[in-house]
Protein backbone atom coordinates (compact mmCIF):
# COMPACT_ATOMS: atom_id res chain seq x y z
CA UNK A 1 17.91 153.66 174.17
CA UNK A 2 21.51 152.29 174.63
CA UNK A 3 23.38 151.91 171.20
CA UNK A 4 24.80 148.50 172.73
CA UNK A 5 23.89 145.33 171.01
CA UNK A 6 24.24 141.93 172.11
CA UNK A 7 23.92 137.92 170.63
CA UNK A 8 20.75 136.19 171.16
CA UNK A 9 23.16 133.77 172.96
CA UNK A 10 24.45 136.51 175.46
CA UNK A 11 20.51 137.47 176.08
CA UNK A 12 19.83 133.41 177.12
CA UNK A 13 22.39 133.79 179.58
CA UNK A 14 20.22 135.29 181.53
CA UNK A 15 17.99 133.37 183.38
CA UNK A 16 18.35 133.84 186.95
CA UNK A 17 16.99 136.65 189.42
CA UNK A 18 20.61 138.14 189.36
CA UNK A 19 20.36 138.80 186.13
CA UNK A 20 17.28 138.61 184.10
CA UNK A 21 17.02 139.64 180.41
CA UNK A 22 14.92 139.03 177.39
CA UNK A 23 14.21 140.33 174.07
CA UNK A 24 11.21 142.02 172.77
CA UNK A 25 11.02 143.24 169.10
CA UNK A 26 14.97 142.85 168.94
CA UNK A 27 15.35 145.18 172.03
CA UNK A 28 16.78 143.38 174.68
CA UNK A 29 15.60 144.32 178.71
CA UNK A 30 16.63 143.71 181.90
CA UNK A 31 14.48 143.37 183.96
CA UNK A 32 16.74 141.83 187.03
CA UNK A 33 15.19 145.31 189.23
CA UNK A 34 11.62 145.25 188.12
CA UNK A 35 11.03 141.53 189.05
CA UNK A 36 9.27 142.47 192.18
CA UNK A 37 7.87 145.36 190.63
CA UNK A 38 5.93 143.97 187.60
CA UNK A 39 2.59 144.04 187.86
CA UNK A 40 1.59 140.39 186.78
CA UNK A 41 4.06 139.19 189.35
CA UNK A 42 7.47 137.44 188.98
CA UNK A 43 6.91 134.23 187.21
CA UNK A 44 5.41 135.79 184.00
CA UNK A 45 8.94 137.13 183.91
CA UNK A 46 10.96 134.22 184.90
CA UNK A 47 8.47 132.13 182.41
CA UNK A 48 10.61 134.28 179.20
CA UNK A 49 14.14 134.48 180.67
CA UNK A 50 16.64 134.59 178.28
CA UNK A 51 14.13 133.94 175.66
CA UNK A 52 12.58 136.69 172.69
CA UNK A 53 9.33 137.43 174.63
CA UNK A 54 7.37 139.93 171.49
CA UNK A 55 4.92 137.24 170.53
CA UNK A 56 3.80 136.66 174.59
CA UNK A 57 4.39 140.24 175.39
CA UNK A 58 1.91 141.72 172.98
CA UNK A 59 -0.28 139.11 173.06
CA UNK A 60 -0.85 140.84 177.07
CA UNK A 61 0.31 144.24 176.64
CA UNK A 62 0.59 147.87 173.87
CA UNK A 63 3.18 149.55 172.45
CA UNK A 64 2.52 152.15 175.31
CA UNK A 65 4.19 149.48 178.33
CA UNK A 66 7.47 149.53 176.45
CA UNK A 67 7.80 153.46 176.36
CA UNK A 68 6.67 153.91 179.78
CA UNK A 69 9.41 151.62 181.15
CA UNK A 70 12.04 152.15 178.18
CA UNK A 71 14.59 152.58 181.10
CA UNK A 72 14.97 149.31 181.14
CA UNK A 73 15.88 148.91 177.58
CA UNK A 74 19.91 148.13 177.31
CA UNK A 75 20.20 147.59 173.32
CA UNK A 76 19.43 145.31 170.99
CA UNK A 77 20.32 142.35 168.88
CA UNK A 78 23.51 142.62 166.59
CA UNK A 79 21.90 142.87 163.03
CA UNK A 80 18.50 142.93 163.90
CA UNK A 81 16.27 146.13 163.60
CA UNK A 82 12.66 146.57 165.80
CA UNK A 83 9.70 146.06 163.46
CA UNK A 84 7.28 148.05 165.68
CA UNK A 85 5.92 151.06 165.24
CA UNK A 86 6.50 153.27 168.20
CA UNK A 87 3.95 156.52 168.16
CA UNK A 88 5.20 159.65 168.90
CA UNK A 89 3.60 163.17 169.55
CA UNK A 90 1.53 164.34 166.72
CA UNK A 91 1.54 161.10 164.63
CA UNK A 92 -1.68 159.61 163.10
CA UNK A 93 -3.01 156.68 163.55
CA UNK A 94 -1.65 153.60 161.26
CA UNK A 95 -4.77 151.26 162.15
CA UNK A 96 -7.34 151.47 159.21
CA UNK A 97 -10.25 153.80 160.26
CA UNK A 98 -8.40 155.15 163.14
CA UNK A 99 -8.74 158.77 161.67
CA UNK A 100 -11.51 160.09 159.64
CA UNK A 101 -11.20 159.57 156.47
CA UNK A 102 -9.81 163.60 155.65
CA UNK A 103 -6.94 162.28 157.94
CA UNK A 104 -6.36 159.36 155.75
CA UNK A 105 -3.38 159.80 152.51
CA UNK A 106 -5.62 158.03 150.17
CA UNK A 107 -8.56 159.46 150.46
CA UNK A 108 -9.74 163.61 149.75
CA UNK A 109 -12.33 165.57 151.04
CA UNK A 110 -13.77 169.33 149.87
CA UNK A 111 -14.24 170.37 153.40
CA UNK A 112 -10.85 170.81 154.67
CA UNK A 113 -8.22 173.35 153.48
CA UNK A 114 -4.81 173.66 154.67
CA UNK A 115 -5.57 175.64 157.66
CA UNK A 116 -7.75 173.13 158.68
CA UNK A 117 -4.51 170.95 158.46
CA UNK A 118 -2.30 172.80 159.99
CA UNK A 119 -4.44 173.41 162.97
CA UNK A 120 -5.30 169.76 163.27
CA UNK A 121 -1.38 168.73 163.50
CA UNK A 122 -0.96 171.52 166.21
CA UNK A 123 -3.61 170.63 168.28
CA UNK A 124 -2.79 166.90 167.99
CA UNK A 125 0.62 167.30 169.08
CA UNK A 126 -0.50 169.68 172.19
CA UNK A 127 -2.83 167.30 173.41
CA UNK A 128 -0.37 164.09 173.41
CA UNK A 129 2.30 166.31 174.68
CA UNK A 130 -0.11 168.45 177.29
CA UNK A 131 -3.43 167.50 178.11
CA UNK A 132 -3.16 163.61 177.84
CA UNK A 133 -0.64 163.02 180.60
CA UNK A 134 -2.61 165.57 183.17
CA UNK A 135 -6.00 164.10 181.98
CA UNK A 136 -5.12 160.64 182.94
CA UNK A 137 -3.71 162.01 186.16
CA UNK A 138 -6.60 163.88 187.41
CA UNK A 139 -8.85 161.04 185.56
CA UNK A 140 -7.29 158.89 188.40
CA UNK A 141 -7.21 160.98 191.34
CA UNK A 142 -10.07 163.35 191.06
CA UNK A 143 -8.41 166.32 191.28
CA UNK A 144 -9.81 169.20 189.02
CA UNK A 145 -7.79 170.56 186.18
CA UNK A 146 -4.49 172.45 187.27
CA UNK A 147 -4.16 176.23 186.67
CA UNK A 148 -0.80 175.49 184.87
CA UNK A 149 -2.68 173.86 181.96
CA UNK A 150 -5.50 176.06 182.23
CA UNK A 151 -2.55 179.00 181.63
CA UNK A 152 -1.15 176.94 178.54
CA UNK A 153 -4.45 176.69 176.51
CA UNK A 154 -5.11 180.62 177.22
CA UNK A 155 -1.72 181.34 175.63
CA UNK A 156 -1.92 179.07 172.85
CA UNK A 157 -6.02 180.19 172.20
CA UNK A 158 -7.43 177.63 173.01
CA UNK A 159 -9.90 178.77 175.37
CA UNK A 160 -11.20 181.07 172.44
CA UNK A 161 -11.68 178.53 169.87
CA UNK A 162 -13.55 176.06 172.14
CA UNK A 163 -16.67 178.78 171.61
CA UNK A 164 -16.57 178.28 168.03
CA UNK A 165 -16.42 181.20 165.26
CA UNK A 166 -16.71 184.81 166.22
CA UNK A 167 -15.36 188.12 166.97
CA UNK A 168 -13.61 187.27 169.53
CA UNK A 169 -11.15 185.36 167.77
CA UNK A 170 -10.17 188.43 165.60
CA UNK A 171 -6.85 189.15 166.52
CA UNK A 172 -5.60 186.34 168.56
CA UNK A 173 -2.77 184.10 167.97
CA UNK A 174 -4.28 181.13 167.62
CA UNK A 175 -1.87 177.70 168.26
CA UNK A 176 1.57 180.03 166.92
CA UNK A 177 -0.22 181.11 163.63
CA UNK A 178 -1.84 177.95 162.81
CA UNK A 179 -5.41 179.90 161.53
CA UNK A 180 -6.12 183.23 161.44
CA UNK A 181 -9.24 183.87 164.15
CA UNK A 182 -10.55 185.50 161.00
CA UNK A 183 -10.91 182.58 159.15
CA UNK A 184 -12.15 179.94 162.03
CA UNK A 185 -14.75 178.28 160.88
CA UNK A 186 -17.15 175.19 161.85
CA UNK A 187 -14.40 173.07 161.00
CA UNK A 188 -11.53 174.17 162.65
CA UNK A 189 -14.62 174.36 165.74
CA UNK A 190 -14.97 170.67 165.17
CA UNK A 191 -11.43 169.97 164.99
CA UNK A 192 -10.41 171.62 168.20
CA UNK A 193 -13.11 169.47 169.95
CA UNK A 194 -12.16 166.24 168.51
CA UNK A 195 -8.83 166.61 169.01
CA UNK A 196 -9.12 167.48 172.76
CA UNK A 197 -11.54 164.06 172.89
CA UNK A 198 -8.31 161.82 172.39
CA UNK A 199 -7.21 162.88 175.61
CA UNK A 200 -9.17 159.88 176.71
CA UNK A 201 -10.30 160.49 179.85
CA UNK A 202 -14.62 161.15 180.23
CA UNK A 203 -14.45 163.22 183.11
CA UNK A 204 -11.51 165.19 182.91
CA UNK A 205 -13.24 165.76 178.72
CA UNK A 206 -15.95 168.03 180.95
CA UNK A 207 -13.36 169.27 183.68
CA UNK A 208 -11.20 170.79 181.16
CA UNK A 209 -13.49 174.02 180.95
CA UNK A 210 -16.26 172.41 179.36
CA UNK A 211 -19.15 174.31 181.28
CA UNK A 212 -17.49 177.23 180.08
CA UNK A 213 -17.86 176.08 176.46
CA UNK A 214 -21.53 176.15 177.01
CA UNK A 215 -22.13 179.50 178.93
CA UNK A 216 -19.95 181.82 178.28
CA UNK A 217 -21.55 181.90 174.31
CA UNK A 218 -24.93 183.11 175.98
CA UNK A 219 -22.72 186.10 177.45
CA UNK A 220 -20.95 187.02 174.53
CA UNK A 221 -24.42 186.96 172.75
CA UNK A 222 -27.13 188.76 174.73
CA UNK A 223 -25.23 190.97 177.49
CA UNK A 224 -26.63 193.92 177.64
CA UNK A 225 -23.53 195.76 178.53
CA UNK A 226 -20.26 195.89 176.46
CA UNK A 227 -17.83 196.97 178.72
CA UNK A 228 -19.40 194.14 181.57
CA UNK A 229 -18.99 191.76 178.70
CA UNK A 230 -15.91 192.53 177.50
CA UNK A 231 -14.55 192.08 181.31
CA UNK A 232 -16.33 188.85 182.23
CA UNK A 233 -14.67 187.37 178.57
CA UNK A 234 -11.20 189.14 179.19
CA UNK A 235 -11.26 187.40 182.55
CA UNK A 236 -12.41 183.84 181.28
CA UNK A 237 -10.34 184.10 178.05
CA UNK A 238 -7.04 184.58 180.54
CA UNK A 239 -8.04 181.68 182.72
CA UNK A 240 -8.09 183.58 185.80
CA UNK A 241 -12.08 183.59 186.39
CA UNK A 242 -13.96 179.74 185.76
CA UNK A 243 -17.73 180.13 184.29
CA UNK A 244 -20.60 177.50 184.03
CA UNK A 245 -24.18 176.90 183.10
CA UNK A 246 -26.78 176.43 185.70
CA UNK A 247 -30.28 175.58 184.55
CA UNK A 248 -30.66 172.00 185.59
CA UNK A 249 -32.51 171.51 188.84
CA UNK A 250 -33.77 168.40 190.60
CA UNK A 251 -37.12 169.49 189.72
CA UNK A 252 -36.46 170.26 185.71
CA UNK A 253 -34.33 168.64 182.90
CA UNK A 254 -35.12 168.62 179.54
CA UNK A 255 -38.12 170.47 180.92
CA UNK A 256 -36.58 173.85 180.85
CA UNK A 257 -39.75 175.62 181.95
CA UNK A 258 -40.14 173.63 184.92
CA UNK A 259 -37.59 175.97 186.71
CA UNK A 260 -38.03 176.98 190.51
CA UNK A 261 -34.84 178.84 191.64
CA UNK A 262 -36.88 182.67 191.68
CA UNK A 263 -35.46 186.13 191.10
CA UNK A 264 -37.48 188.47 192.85
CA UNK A 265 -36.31 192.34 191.77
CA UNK A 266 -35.63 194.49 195.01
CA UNK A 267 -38.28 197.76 195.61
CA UNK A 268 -35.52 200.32 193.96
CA UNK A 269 -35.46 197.71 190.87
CA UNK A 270 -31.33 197.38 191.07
CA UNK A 271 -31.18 194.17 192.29
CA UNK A 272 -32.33 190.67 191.57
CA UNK A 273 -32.98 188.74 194.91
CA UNK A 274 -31.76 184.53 194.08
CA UNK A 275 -32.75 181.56 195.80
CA UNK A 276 -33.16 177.93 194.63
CA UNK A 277 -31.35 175.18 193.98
CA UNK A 278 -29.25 173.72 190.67
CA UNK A 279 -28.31 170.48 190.04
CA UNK A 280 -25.48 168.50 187.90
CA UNK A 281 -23.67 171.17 186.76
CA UNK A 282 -20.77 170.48 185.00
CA UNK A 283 -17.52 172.29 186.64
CA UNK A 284 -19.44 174.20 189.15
CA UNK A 285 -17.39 172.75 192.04
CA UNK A 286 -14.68 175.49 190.97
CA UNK A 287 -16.22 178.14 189.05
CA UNK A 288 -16.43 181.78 189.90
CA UNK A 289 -19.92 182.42 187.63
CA UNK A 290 -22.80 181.02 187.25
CA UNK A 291 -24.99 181.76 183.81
CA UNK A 292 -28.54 180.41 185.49
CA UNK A 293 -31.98 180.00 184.82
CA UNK A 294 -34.57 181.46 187.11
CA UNK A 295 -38.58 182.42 187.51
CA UNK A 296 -39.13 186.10 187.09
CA UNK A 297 -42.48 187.34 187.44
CA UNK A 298 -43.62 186.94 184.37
CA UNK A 299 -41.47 184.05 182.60
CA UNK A 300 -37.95 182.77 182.45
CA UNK A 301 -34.60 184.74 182.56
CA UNK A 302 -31.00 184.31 182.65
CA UNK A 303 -28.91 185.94 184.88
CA UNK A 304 -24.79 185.95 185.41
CA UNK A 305 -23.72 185.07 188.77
CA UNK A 306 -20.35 185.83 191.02
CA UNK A 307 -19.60 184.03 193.55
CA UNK A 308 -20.56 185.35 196.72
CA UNK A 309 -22.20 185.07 200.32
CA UNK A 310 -25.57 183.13 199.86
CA UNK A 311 -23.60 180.89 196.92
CA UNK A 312 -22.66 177.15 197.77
CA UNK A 313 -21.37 174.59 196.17
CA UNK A 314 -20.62 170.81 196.87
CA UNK A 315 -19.43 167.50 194.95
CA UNK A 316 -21.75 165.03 193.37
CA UNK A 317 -20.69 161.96 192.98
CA UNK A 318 -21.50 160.36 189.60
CA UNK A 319 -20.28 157.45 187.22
CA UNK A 320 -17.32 159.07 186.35
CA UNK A 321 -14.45 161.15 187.55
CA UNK A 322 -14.72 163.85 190.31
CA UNK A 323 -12.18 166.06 188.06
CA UNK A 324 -15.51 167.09 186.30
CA UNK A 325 -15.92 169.20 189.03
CA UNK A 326 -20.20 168.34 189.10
CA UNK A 327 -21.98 170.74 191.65
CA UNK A 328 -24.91 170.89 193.32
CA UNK A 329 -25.48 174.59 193.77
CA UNK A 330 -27.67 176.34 196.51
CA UNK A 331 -28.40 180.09 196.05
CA UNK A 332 -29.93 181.46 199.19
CA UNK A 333 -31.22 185.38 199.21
CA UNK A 334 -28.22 186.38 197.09
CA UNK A 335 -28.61 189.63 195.49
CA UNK A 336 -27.72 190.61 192.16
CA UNK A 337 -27.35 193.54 189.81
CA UNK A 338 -30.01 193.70 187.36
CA UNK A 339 -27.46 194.74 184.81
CA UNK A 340 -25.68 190.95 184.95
CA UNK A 341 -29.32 190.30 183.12
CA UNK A 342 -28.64 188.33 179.82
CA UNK A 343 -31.12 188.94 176.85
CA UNK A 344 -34.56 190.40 177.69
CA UNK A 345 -36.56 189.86 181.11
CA UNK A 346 -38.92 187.08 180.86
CA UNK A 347 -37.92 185.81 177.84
CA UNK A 348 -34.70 183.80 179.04
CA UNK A 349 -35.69 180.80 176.92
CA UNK A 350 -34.16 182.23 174.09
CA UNK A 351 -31.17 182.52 175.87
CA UNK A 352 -31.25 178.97 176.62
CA UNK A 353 -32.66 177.54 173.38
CA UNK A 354 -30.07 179.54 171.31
CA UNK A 355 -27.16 177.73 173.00
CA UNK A 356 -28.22 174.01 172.87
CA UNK A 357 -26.99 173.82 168.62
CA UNK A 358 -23.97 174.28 169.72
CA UNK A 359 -23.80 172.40 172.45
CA UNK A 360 -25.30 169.02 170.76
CA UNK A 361 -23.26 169.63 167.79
CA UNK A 362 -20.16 169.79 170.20
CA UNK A 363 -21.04 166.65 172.09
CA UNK A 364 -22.09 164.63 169.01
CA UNK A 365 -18.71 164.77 167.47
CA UNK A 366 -16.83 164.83 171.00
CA UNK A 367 -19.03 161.36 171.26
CA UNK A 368 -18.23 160.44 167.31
CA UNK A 369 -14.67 160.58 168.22
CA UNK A 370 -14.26 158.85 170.77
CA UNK A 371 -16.57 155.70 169.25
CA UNK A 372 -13.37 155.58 166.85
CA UNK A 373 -11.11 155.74 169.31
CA UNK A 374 -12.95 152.92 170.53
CA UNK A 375 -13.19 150.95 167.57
CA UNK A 376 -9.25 151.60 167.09
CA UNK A 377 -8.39 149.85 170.51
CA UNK A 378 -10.36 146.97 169.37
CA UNK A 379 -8.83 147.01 165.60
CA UNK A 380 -5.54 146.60 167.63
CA UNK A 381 -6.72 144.05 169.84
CA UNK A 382 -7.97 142.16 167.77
CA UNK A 383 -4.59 141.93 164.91
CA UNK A 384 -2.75 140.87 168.76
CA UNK A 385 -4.75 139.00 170.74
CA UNK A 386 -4.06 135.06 170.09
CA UNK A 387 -7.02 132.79 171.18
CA UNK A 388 -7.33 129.15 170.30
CA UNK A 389 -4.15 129.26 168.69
CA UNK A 390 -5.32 132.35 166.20
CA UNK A 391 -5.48 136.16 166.17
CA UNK A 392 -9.09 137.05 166.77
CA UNK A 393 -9.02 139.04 163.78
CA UNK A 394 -9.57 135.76 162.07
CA UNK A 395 -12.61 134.64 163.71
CA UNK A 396 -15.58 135.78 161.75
CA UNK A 397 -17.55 136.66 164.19
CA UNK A 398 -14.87 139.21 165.66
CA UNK A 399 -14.97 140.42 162.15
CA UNK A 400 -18.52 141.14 162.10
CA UNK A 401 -18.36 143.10 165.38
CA UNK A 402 -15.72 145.30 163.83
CA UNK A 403 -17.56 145.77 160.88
CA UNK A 404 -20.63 147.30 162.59
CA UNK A 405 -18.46 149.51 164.80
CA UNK A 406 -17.04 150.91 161.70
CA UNK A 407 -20.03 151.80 159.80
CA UNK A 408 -21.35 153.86 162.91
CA UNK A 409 -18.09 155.63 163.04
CA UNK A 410 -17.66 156.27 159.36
CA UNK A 411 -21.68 157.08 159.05
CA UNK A 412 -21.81 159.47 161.78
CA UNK A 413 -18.68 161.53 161.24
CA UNK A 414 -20.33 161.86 157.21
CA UNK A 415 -23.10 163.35 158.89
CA UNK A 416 -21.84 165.50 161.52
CA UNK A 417 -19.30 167.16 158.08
CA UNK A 418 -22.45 167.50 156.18
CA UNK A 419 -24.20 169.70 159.03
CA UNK A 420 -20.72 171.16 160.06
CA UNK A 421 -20.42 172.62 156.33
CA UNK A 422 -24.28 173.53 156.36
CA UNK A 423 -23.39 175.52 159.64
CA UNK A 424 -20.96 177.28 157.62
CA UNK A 425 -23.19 178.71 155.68
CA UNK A 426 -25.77 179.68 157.74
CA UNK A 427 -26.36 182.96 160.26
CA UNK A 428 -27.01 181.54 163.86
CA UNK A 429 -30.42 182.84 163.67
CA UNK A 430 -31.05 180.32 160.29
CA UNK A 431 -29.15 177.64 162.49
CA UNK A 432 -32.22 177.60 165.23
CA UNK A 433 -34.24 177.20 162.23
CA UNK A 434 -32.92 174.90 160.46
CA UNK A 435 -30.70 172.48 162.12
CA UNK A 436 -31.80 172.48 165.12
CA UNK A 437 -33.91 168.77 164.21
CA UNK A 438 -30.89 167.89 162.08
CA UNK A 439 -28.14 168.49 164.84
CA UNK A 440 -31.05 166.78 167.62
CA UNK A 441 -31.27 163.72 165.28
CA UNK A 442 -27.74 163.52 165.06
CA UNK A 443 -26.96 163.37 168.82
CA UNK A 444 -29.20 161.07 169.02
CA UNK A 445 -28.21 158.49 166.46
CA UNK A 446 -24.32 159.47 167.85
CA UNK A 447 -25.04 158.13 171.45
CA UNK A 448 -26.92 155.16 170.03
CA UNK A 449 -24.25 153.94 167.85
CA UNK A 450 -21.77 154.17 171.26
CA UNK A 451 -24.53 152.20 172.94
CA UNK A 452 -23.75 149.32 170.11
CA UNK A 453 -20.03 150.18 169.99
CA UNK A 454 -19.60 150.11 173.85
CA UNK A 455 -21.31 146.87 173.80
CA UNK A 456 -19.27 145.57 171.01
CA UNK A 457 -15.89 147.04 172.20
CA UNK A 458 -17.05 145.34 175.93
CA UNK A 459 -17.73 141.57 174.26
CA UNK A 460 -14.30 141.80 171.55
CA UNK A 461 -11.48 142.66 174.96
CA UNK A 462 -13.53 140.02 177.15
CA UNK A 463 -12.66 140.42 180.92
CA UNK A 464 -10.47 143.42 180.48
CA UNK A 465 -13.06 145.53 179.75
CA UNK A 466 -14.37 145.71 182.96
CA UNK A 467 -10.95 146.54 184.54
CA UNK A 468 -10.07 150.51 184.99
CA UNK A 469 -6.82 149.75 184.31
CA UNK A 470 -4.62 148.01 181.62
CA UNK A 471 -5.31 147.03 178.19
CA UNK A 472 -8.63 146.96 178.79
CA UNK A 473 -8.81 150.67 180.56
CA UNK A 474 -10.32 152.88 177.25
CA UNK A 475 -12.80 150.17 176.96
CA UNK A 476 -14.08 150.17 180.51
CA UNK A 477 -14.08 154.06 180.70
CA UNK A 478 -16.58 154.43 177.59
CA UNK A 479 -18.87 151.62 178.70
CA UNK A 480 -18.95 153.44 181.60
CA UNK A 481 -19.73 156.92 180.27
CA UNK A 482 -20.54 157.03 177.19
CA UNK A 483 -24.54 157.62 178.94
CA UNK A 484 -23.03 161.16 179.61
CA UNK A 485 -23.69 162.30 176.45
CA UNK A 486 -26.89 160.68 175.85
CA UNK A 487 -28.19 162.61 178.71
CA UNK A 488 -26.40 165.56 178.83
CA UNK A 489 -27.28 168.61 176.14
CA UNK A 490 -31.09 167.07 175.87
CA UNK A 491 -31.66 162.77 176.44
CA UNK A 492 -32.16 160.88 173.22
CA UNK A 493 -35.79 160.46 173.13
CA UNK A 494 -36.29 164.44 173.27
CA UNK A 495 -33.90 165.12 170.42
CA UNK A 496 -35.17 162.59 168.45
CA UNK A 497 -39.20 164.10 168.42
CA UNK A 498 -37.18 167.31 168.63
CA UNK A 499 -36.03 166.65 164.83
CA UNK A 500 -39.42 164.92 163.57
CA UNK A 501 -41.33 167.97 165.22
CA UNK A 502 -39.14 170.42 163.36
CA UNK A 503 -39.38 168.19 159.86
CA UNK A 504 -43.33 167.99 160.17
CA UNK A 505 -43.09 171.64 160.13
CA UNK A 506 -42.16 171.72 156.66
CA UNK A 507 -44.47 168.74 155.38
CA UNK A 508 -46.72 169.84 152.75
CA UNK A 509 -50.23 170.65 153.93
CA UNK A 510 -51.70 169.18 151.42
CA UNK A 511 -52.23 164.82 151.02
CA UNK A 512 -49.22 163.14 148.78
């Protein structure tokens, strides 16, 4: 910004298309170039010549408009300082319940030590810095994530902590030093994946590497061959090789064992023989292997995949972006080594059923997070927004509306800490036993508090949230999306008997 400063009576001498100026929060533009460029068209401009335009300007327009075009910025007032807060990279969020509540000064939590801290303020700057301005690029256009990035979150670890706690952290430099791979726990897991939420963009969220987030765990946990292993995870970990999940067919969902795609074993035994067809699977327009499902001859089994002859892939089109890279997969006679076997023949459903906690757990707070990033655009909204002569903070039922969008957020993100601490504490093994209901339930109630904050969020911003771009824009996306994630990772009605199933198994036997 220019250190010049000017008189209010200089800035209302400019009034014509020569030169057009006028003030916003004691900056003064000039706008006399961007008259034909402006969006809203000329006269919304000429209407605040000369004048101090703050009150009409944010009454239309964020914080975010004035740093994208602060080129236009050529001082400001003599004796006047701007009262807006301008975010930076990094910051946290000002607005009441914009942050959870361990991100809050006043508040404390037991859950979060200073690791935890540390790595939160890395990752938040890396994302506002690196992945939000490529997310809402390929957001836009489609195109899948770019190797560059891909590169950057390799370097900086990244890719390793998006699988959550585990040996292969040990040893890596994780964001410059920020936690030890050692000491990762549940929390810096949860952190990682709510930070990388606020990138704000629902299909680029899966394109950035999420199918590899939810196969590459059943590799590192049931190959049956370290030094295969070690090279598929080497490979992934670098960003050079892409991996996904492929169960879902047409013909089976939720309904796991409904599977058709068939392995047949060649006579010598070396080779599994593939054919079938997957469906919806997330990143699978770009990746190199496929962890899939498929009918042996006696039961289910997983199997690792390379691309190869026989292996197709093509775009689905769905509600939101094509950067999610969403496949529909045909395998057609393509042969594979019986050694890229995960777990034990036939009994691939362990494979399967051992990486859905994870995967719910993951979603639920990627979905908890982004609810308050929801709630946050309307909290700002509605302090700016003049109606009838008033904010629309002041009209009660505005107030009401916010009010229930807060209690899901704060509610949810109490629950999803007291089963990310329980996790903690528990083997994976005890995890399947114990919180598998817990984590089901919790998805469950996550995507049905978006369902009323979407709807909520939708009725507060009016018209503008049902435009893809402009104030409106993080409104329209989630209204649009947020179904992802009560579909994806197991729908809401099978989670929910999921987690009454699993309590009735510990009811007493007995009549109370």
């Amino acid at each position: 910004m220019s250190a010049k400063t000017f008189t209010r009576e200089e800035v209302g001498k400019n009034t014509t298309e020569d030169s057009l100026w006028f003030v916003i929060d004691s900056k003064v533009y000039d706008v006399t170039d961007f008259i034909d460029a402006h969006p809203g068209g000329e006269s919304v401009l000429k209407q605040v010549a000369g004048q101090d335009a703050t009150e009409a300007f944010y009454n239309l327009h964020r914080q975010e408009v004035l740093q994208k075009y602060s080129s236009l910025c050529i001082g400001t007032i003599k004796g006047e300082k701007p009262k807006v807060i301008e975010h930076k990279a990094g910051d946290l969020s000002l607005v009441p319940y914009g942050e959870p509540t361990w991100l809050t000064p006043q508040f404390k939590s037991p859950y979060y030590k200073e690791s935890h801290r540390r790595l939160q303020k890395a990752m938040r700057i890396f994302v506002d810095e690196e992945v939000y301005p490529v997310a809402q690029e390929c957001e836009a256009s489609g195109q899948t994530i770019p190797q560059e990035l891909i590169d950057k979150m390799s370097k900086k670890g990244i890719l390793h902590m998006r699988l959550g706690p585990g040996k292969h952290l040990h040893g890596v430099n994780l964001m410059d030093g920020a936690v030890k791979g050692e000491e990762f726990d549940y929390f810096h897991d949860m952190i990682v994946g709510q930070e990388m939420v606020r990138a704000n963009a629902r299909g680029f969220q899966d394109g950035n590497m999420a199918g590899m987030t939810i196969s590459l765990t059943a590799v590192l946990q049931f190959a049956n061959d370290e030094a295969w292993k070690n090279k598929i995870a080497a490979e992934v970990f670098s960003g050079k090789k892409k991996i996904c999940l492929a169960i879902t067919e047409a013909f089976a969902g939720s309904d796991v064992a409904g599977l058709r795609t068939t392995a047949e074993k060649t006579p010598d035994g070396k080779h599994y023989i593939v054919n079938g067809t997957k469906k919806w699977i997330t990143n699978g327009v770009f990746c190199d292997y496929f962890v899939t499902g498929v009918k042996t001859d006696k039961g289910l089994s997983v199997v690792v995949i390379e691309r190869q002859e026989g292996v197709e892939t093509s775009a689905i089109k769905t509600s939101y972006s094509p950067t999610a890279g969403t496949a529909y997969v045909t395998f057609d006679n393509v042969k594979v080594p019986v050694e890229n076997l995960l777990g034990v023949e036939n009994k691939g459903i362990y494979v399967i059923l051992a990486n859905f906690n994870h995967e719910r757990w993951m979603m639920a707070g990627g979905i908890i997070r982004m609810s308050r990033l929801v709630t946050e655009e309307c909290m700002k909204w509605s302090n700016q927004r003049l109606v009838f002569g008033k904010k629309l903070i002041e009209q009660p039922t505005i107030r009401q509306k916010l009010a229930k969008m807060i209690a899901h957020c704060e509610s949810n993100q109490a629950w999803l800490e007291n089963i990310t601490y329980q996790m903690t504490l528990m083997a994976y093994s005890k995890q399947a036993q114990h919180l598998a209901g817990p984590i089901g339930l919790l998805k469950m109630f996550a995507t049905r508090s978006a369902h009323e904050i979407a709807d909520e969020a939708v009725q507060i911003f009016g018209g503008r949230a049902l435009t893809r771009t402009g104030m409106g824009a993080t409104i329209e996306m989630f209204h649009r999306t947020y179904k992802f994630d009560a579909i994806l990772g197991g729908a809401e009605e099978i989670l929910g008997d999921l987690g009454v199933r699993q309590a009735m198994r510990n009811m007493p036997k007995s009549m109370l």
